[in-house]
N, C-alpha and C. Protein backbone atom coordinates (compact mmCIF):
# COMPACT_ATOMS: atom_id res chain seq x y z
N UNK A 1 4.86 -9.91 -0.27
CA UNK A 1 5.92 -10.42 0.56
C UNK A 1 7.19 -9.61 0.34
N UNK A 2 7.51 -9.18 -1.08
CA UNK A 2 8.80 -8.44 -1.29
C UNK A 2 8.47 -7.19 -0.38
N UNK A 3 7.77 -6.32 -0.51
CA UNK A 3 7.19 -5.17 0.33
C UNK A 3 7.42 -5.32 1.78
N UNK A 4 7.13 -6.34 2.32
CA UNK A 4 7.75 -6.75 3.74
C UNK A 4 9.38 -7.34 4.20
N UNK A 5 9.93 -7.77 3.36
CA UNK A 5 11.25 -8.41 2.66
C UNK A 5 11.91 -7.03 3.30
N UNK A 6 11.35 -6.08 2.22
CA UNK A 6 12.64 -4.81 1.91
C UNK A 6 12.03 -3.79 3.28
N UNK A 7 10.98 -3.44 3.47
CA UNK A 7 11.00 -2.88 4.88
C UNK A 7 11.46 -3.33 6.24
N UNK A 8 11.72 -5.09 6.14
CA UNK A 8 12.44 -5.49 7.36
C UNK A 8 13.76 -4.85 7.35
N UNK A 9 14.41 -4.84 6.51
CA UNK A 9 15.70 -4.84 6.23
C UNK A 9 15.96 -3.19 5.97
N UNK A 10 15.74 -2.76 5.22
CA UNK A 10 15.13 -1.11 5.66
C UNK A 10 15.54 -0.52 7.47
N UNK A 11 14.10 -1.33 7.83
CA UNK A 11 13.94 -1.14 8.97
C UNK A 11 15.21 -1.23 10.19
N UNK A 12 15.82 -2.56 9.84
CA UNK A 12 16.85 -3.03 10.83
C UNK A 12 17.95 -2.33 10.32
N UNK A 13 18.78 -1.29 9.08
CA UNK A 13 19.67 -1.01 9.19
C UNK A 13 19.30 0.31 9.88
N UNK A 14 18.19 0.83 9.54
CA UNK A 14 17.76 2.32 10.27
C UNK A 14 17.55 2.37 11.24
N UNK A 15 17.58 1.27 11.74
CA UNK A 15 17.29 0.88 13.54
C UNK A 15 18.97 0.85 13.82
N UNK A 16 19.77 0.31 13.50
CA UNK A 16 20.82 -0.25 13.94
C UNK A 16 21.69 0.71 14.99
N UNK A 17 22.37 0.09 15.66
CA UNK A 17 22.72 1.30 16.22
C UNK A 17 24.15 2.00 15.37
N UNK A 18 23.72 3.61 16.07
CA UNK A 18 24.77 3.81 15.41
C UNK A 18 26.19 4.84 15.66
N UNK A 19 27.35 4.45 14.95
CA UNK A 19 28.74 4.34 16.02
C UNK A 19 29.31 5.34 15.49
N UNK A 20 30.35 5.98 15.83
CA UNK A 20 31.72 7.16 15.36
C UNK A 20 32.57 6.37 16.33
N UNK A 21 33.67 6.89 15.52
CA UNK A 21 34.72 6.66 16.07
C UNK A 21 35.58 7.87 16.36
N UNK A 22 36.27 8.31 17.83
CA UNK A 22 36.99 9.35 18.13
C UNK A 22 38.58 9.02 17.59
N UNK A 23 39.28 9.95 17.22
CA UNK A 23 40.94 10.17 16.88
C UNK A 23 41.24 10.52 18.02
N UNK A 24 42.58 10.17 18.39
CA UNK A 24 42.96 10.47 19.42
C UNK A 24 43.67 11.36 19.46
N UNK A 25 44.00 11.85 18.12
CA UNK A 25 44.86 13.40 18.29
C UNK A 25 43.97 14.38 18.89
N UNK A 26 42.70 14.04 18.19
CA UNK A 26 41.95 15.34 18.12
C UNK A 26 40.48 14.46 18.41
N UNK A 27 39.22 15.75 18.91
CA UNK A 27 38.04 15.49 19.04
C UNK A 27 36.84 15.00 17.81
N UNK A 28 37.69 14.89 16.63
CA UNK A 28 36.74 15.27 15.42
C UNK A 28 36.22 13.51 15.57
N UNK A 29 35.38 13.17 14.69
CA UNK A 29 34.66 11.94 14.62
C UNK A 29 35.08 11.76 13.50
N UNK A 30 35.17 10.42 13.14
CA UNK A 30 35.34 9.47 11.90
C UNK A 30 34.60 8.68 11.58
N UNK A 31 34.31 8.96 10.39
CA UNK A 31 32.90 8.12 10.22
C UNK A 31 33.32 6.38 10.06
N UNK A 32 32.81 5.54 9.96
CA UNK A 32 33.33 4.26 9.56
C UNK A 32 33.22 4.17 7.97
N UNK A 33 33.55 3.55 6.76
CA UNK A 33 33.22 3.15 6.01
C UNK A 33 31.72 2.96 5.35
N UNK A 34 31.29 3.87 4.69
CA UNK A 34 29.39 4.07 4.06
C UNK A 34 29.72 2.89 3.03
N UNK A 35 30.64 3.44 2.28
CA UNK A 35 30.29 2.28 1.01
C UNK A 35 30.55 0.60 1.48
N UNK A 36 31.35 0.28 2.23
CA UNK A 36 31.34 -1.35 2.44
C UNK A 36 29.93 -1.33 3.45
N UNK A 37 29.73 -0.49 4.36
CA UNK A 37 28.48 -0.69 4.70
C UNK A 37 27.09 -0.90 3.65
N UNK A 38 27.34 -0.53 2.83
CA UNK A 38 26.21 0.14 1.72
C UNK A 38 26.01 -1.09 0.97
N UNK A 39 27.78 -1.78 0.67
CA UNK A 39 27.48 -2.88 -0.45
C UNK A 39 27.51 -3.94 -0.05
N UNK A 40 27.54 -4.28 1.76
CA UNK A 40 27.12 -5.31 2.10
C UNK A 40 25.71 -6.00 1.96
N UNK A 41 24.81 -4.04 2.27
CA UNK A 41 23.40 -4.56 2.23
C UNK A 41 22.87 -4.99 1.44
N UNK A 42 23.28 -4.16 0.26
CA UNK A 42 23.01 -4.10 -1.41
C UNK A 42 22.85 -5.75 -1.76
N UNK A 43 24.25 -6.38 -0.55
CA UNK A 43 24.23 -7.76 -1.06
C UNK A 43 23.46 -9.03 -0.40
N UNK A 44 22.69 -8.37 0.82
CA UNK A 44 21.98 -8.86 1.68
C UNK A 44 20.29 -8.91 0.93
N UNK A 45 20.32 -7.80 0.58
CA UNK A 45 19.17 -7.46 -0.04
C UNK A 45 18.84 -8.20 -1.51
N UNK A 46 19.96 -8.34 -1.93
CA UNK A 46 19.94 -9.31 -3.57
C UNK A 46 19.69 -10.67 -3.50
N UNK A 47 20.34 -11.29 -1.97
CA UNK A 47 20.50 -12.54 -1.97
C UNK A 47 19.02 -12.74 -1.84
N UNK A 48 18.52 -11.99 -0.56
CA UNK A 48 16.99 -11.81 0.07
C UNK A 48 16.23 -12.18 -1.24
N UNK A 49 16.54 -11.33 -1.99
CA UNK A 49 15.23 -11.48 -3.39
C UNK A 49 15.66 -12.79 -4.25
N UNK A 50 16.81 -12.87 -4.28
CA UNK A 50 16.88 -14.44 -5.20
C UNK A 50 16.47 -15.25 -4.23
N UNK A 51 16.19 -14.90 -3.45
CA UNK A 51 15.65 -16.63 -2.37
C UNK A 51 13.97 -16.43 -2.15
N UNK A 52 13.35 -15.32 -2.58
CA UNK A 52 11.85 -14.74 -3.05
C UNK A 52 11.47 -14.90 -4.33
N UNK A 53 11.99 -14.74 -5.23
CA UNK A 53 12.21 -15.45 -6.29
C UNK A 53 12.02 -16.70 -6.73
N UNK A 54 13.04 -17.34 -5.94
CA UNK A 54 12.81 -18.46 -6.31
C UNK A 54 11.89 -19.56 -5.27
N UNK A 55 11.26 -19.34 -4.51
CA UNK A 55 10.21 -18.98 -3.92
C UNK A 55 8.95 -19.07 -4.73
N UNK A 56 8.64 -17.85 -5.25
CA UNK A 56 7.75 -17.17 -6.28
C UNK A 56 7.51 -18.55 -7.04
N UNK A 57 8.52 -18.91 -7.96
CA UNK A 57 8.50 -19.70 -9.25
C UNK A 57 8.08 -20.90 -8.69
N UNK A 58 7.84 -21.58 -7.52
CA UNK A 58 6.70 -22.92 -7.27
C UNK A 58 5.46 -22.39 -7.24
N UNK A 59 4.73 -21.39 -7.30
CA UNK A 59 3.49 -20.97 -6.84
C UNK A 59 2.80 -21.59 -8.38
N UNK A 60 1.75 -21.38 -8.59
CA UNK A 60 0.94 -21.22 -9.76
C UNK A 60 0.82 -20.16 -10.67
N UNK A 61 1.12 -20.36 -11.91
CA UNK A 61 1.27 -19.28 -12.59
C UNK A 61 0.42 -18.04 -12.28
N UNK A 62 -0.75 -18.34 -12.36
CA UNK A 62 -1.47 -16.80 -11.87
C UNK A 62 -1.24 -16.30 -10.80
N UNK A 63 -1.11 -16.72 -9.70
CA UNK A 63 -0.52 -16.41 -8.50
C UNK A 63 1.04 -15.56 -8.86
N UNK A 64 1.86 -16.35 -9.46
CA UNK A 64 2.96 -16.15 -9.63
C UNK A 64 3.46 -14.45 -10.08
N UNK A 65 2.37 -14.51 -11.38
CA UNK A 65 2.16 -13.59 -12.45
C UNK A 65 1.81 -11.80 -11.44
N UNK A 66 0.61 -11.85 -10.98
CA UNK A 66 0.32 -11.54 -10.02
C UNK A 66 1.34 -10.94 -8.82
N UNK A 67 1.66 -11.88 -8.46
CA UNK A 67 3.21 -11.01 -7.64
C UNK A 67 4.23 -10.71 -8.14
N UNK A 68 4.76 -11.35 -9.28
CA UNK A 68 5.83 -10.93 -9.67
C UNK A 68 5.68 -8.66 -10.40
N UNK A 69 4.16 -9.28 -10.83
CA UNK A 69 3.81 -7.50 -11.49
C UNK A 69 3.76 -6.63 -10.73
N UNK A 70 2.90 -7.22 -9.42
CA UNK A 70 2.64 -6.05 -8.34
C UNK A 70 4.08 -5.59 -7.96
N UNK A 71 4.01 -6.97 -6.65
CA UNK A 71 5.97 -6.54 -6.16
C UNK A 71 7.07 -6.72 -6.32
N UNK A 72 7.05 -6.94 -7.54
CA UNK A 72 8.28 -7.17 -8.40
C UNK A 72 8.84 -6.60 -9.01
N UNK A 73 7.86 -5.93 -10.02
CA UNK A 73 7.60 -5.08 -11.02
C UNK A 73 7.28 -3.85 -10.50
N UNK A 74 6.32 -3.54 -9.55
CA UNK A 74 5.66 -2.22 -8.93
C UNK A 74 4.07 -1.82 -9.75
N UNK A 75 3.79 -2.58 -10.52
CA UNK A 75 2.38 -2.07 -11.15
C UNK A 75 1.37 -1.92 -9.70
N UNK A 76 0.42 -0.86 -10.38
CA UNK A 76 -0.73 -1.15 -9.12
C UNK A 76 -1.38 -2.41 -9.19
N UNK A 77 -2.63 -2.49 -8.43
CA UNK A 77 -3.49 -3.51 -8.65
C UNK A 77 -4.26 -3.19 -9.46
N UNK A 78 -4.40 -2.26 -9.42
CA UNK A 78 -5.96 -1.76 -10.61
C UNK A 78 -4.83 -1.86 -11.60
N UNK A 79 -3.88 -1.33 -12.00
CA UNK A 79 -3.26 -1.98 -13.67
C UNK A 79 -3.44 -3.46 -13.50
N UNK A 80 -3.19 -4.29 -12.65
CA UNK A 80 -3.06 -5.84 -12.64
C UNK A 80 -4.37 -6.03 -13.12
N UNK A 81 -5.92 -5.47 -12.33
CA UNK A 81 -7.35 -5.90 -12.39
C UNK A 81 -7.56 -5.61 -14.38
N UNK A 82 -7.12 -4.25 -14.48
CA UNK A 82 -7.14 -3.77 -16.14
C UNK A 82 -6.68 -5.03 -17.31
N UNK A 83 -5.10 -5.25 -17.14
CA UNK A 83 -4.29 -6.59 -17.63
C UNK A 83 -4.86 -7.46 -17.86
N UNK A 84 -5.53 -8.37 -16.57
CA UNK A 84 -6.16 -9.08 -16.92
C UNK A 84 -7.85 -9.60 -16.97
N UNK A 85 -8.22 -8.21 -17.00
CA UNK A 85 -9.54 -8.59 -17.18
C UNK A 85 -10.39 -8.89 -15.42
N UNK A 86 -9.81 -8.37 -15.02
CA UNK A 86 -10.03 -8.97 -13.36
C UNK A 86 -10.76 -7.40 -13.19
N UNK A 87 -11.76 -7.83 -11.94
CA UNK A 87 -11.86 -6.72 -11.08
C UNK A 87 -10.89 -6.23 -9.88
N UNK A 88 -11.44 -5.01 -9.73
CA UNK A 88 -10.35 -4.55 -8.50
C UNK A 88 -10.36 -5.32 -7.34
N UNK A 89 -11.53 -5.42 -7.10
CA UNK A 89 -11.23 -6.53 -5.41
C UNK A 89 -10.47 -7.76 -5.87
N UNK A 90 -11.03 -8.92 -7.51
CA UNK A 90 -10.46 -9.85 -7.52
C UNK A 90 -8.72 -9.75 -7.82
N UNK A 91 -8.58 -8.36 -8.38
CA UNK A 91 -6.98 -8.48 -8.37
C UNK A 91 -5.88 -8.16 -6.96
N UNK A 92 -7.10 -7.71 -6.06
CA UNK A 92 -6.46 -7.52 -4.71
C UNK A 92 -6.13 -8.65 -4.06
N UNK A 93 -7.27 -9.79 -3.82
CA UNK A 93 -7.74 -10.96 -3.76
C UNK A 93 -6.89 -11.74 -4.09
N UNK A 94 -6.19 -11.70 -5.78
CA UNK A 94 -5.14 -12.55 -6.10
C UNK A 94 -4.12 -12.21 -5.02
N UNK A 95 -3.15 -10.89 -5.21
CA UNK A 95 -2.05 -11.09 -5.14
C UNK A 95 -2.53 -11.05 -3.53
N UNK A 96 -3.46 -10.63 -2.68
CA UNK A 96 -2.98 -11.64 -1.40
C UNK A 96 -2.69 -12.93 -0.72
N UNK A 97 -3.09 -13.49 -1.82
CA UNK A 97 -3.67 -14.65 -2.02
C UNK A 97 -2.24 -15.20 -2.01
N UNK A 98 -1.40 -14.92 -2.99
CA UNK A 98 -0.51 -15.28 -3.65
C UNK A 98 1.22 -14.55 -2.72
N UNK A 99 0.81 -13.65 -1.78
CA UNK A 99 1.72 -13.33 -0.85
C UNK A 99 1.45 -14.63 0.18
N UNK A 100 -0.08 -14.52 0.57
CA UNK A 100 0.01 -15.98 1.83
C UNK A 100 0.48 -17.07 1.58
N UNK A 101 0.36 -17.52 0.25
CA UNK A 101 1.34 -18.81 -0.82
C UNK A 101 2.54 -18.36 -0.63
N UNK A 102 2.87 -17.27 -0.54
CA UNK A 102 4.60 -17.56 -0.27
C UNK A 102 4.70 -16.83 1.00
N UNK A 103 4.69 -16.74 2.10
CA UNK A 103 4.95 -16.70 3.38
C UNK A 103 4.55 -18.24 3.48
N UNK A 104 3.45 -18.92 2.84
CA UNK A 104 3.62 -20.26 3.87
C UNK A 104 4.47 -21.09 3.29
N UNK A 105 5.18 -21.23 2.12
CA UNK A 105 6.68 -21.66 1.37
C UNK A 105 7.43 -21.23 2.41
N UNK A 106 7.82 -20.54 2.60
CA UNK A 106 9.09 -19.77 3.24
C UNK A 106 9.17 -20.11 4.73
N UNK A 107 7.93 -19.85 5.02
CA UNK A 107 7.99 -20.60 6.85
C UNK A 107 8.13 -21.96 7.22
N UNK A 108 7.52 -22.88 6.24
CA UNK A 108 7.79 -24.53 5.76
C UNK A 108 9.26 -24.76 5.82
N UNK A 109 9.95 -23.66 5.06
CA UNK A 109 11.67 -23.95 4.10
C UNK A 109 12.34 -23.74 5.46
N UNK A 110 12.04 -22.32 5.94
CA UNK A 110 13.43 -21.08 6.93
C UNK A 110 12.31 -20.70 7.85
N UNK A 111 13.39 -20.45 9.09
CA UNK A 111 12.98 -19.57 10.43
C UNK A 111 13.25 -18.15 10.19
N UNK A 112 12.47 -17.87 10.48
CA UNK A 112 11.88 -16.14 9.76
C UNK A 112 11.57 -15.47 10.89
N UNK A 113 12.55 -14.47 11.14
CA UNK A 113 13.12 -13.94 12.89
C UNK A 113 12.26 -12.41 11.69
N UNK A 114 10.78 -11.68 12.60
CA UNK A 114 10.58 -10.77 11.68
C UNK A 114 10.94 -9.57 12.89
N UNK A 115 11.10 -10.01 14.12
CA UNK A 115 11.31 -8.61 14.75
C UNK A 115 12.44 -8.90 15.57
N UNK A 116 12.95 -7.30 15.88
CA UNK A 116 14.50 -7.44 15.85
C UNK A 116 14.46 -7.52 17.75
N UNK A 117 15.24 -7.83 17.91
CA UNK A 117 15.68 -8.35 19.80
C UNK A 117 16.71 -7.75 20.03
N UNK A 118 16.13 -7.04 21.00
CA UNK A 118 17.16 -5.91 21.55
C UNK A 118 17.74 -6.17 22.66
């Protein structure tokens, strides 16, 4: 779910459209502000994960465990299957398992707009 989280958002600022501003002395362009742009997202993106997060922490521990390593952490699955003694399909198995446990939290909680309207 984090993997989809951060590519929406990814996605929609790289989509966004995008503006200059002309001086009127002269032809040159002005860019707007990168960094308040930058640390808005930074803060869009933090809130995003504390509300995945906490999310995460109703699931069942193995479930939990499981996503937090994969997309949380970034381990593969085959380190996850290694860890715990799991095979590769069953550690695939978990953490999908354990993404559909939290998309169906999250759609229960919030309206979850995943594509953008132009």
């Amino acid at each position: 779910m984090f993997p989809i989280a951060r590519n929406l958002i990814t996605d929609h600022f790289r989509n966004a459209k995008k503006f200059v501003i002309f001086s009127s002395n002269d032809d040159s362009a002005i860019r707007p502000d990168i960094a308040l742009f930058t640390q808005e997202q930074e803060s869009r993106k933090a809130h995003l994960l504390r509300c995945i997060h906490a999310f995460a922490e109703s699931l069942p521990d193995h479930y939990r465990t499981a996503l937090e390593l994969v997309d949380f952490e970034g381990i593969s699955q085959v380190e996850l299957a290694k860890r715990f003694g799991l095979t590769i399909s069953a550690a695939k198995s978990r953490v999908q398992r354990a993404r559909t446990r939290l998309r169906v939290l999250i759609d229960a909680c919030c309206e979850v707009d995943t594509d953008v309207v132009r």
